[in-house]
C-alpha atoms as a PDB file:
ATOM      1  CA  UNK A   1     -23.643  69.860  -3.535  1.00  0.00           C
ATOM      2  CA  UNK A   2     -20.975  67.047  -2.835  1.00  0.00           C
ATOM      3  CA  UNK A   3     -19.684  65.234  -6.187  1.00  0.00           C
ATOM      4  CA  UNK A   4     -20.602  61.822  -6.830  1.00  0.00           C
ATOM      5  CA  UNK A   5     -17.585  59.745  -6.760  1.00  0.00           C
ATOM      6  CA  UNK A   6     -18.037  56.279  -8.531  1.00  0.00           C
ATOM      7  CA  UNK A   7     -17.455  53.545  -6.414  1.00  0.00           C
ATOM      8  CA  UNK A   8     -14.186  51.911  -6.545  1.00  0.00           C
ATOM      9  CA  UNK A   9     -13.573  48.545  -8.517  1.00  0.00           C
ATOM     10  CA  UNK A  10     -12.648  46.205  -6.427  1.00  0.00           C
ATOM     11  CA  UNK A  11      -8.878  45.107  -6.117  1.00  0.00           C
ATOM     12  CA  UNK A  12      -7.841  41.991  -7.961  1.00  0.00           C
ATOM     13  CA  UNK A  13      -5.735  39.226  -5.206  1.00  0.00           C
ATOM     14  CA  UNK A  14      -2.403  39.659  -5.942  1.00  0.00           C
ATOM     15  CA  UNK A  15      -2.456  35.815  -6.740  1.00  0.00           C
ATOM     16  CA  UNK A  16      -5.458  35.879  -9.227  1.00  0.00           C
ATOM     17  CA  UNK A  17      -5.013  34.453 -12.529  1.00  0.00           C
ATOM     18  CA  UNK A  18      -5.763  38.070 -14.693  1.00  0.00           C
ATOM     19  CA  UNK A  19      -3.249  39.884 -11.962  1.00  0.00           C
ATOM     20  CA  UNK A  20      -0.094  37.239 -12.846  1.00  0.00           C
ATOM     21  CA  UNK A  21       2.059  37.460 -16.284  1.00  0.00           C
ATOM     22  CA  UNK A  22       2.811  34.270 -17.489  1.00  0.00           C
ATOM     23  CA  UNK A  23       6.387  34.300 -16.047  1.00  0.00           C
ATOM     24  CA  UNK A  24       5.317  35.221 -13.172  1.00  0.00           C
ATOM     25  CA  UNK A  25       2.541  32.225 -12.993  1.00  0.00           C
ATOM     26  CA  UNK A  26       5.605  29.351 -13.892  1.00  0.00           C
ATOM     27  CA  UNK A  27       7.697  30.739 -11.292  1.00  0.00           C
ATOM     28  CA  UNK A  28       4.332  30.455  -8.814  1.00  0.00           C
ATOM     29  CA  UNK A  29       4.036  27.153  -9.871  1.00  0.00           C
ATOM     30  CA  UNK A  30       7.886  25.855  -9.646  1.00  0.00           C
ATOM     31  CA  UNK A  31       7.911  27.462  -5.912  1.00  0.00           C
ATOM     32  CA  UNK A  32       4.375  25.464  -4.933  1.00  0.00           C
ATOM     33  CA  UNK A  33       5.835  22.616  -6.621  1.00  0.00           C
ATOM     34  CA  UNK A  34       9.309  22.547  -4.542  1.00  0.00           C
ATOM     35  CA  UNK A  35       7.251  23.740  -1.261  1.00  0.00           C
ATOM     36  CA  UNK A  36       4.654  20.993  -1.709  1.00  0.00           C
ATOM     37  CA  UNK A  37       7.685  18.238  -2.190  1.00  0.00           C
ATOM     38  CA  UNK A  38       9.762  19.600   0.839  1.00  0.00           C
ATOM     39  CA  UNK A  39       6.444  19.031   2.549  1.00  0.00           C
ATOM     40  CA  UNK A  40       5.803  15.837   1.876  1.00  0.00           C
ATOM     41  CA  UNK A  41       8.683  14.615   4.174  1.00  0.00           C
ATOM     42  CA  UNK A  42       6.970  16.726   7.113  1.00  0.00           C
ATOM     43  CA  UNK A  43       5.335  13.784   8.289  1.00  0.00           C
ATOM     44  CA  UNK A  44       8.510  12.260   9.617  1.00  0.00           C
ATOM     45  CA  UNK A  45       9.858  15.360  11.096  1.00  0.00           C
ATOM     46  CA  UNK A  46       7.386  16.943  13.342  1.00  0.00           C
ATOM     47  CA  UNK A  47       9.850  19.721  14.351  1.00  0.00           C
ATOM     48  CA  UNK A  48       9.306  21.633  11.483  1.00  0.00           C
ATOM     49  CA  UNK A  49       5.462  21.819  11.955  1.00  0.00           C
ATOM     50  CA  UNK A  50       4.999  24.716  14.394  1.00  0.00           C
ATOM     51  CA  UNK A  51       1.347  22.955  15.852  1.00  0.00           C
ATOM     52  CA  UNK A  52       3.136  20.164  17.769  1.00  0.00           C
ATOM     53  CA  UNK A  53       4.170  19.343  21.039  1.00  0.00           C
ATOM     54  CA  UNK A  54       7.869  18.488  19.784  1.00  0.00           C
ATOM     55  CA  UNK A  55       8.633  21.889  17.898  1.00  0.00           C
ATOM     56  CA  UNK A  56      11.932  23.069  19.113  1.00  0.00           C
ATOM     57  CA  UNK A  57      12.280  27.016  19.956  1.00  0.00           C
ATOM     58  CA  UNK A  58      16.084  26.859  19.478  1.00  0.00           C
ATOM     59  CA  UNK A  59      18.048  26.666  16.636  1.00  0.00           C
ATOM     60  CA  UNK A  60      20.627  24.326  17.816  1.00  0.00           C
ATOM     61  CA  UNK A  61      17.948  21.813  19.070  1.00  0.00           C
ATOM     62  CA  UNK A  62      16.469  22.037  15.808  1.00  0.00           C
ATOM     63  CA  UNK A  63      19.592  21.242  13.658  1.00  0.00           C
ATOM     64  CA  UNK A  64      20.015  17.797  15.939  1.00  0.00           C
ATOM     65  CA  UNK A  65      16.334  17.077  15.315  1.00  0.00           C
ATOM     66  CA  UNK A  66      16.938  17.530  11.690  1.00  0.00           C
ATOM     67  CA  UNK A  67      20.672  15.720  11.445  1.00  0.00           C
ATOM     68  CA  UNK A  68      18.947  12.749  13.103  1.00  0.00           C
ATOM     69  CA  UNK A  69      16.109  12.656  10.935  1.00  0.00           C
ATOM     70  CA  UNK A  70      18.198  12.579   7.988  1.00  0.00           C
ATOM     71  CA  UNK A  71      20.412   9.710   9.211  1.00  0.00           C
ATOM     72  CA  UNK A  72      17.316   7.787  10.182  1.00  0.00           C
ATOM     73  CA  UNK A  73      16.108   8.380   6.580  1.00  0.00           C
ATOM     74  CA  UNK A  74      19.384   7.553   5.207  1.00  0.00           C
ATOM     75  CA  UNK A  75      19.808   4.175   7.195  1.00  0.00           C
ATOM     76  CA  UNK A  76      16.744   3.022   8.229  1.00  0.00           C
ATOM     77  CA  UNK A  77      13.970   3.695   5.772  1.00  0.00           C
ATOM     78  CA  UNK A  78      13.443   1.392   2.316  1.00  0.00           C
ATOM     79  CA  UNK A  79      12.651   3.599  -0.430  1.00  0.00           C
ATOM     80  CA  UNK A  80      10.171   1.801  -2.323  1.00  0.00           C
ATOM     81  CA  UNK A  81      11.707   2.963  -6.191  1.00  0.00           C
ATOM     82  CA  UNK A  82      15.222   1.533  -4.807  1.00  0.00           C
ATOM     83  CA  UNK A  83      14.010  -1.491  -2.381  1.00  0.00           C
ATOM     84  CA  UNK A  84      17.339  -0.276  -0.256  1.00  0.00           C
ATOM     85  CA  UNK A  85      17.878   2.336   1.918  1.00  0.00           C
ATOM     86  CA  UNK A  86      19.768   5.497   0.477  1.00  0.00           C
ATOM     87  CA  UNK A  87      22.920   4.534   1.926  1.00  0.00           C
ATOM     88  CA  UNK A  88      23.446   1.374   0.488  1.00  0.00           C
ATOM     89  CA  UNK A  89      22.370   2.285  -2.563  1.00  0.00           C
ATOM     90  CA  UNK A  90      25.579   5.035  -2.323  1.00  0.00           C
ATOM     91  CA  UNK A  91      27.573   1.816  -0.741  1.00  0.00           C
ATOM     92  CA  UNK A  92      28.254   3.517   2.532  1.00  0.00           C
ATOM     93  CA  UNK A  93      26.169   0.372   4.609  1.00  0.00           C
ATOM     94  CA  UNK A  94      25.652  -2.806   3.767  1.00  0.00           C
ATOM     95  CA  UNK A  95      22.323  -3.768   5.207  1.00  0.00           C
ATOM     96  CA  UNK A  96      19.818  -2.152   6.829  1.00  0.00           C
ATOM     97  CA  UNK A  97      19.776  -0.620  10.662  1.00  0.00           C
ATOM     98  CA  UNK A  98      16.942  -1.254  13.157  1.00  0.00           C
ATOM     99  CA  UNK A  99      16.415   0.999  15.173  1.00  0.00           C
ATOM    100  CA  UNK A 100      18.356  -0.463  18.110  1.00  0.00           C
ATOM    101  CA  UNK A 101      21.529  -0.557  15.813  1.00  0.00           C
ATOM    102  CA  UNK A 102      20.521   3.022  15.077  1.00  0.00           C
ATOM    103  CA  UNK A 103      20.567   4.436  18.654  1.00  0.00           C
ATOM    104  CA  UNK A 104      23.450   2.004  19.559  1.00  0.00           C
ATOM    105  CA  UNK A 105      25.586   4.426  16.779  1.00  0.00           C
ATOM    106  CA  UNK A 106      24.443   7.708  17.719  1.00  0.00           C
ATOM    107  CA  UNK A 107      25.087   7.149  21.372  1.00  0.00           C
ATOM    108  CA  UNK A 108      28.418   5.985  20.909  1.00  0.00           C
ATOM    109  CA  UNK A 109      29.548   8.206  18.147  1.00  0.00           C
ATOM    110  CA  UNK A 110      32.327  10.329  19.781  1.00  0.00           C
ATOM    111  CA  UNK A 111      31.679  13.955  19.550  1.00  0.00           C
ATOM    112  CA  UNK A 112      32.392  15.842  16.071  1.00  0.00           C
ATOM    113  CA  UNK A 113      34.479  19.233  16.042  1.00  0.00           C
ATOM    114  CA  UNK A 114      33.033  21.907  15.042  1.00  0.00           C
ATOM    115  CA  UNK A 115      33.300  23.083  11.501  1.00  0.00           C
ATOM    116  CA  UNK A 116      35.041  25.754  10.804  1.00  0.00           C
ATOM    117  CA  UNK A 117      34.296  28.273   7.744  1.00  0.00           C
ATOM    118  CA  UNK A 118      36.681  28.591   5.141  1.00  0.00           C
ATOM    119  CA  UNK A 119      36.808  31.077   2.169  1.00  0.00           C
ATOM    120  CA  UNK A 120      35.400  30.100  -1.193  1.00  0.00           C
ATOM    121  CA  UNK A 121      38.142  29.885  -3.441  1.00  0.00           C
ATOM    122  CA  UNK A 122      37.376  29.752  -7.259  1.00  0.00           C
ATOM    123  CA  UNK A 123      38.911  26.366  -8.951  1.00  0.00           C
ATOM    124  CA  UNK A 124      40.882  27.660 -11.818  1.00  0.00           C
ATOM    125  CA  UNK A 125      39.932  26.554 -15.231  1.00  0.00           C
ATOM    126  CA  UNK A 126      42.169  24.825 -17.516  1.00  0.00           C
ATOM    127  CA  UNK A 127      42.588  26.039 -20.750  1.00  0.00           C
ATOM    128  CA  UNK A 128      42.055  29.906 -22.068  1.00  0.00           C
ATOM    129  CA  UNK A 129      40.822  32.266 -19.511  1.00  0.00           C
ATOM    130  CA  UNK A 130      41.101  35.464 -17.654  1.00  0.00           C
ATOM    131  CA  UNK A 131      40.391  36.929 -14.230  1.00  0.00           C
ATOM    132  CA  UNK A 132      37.213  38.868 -13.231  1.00  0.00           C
ATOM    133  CA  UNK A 133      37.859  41.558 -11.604  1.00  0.00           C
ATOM    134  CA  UNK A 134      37.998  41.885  -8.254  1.00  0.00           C
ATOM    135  CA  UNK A 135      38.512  38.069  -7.726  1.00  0.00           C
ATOM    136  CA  UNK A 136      35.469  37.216  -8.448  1.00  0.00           C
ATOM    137  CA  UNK A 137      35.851  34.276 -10.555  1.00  0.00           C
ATOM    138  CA  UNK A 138      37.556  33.333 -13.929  1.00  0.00           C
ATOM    139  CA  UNK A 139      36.098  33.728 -17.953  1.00  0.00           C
ATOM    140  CA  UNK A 140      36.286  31.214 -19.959  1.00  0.00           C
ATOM    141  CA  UNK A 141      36.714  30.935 -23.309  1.00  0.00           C
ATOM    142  CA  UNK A 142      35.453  28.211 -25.597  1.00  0.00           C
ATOM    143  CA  UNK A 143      36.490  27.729 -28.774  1.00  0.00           C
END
């Protein structure tokens, strides 16, 4: 006679409130938090949003799409909490662009060259400190 095996209790969702330590439930929350603020500018910027007609399938198209969205922001658009744009809040304009002043800038802009990488190089601290080893950095002491 086959044994009776009990059945087996069903599995918990990884995401489930009795599955999560509390650590592991504040970092849950801090990443929905950032993802659901990043979202919030998807609106403007269609590209990102796989389901549209304007999502670009290379990467290259994609960065221009994003570079211009970001200047538009930074020129163009009154943020409410500042009643200026970004940029003349940081005094790089001085009013604010319409849209024909917008396009009139980008077309003419001359073309940028391209950046090259460079090596990170650790500031060195003033004061007490020593070298990590390897390069890696400096140790500082404080008094």
């Amino acid at each position: 006679m086959p044994r009776r095996v009990s059945p087996k209790s069903p599995r918990k969702h990884p995401l489930s409130r009795n599955a999560l330590t509390d650590q592991q439930r504040n970092n849950l929350r801090s990443t929905i938090r950032y993802l659901k603020r990043v979202c919030r500018s998807w609106p403007r910027l269609g590209r990102i949003r796989r389901l549209c007609l304007a999502f670009s399938k290379k990467i290259a198209n994609h960065k221009a799409s994003v570079a211009l969205n970001y200047v538009h922001y930074n020129f163009c658009h009154v943020v409410k909490t500042l009643r200026v744009t970004p940029a003349m809040q940081a005094g790089i304009a001085d009013h604010v662009w319409d849209v024909s002043e917008f396009y009139d800038k980008i077309m003419n802009a001359p073309p940028s060259e391209p950046l090259v990488p460079k090596p990170l190089a650790y500031a060195t601290p003033d004061g007490p400190s020593r070298e990590l080893p390897n390069g890696r950095g400096f140790l500082r002491v404080v008094p």
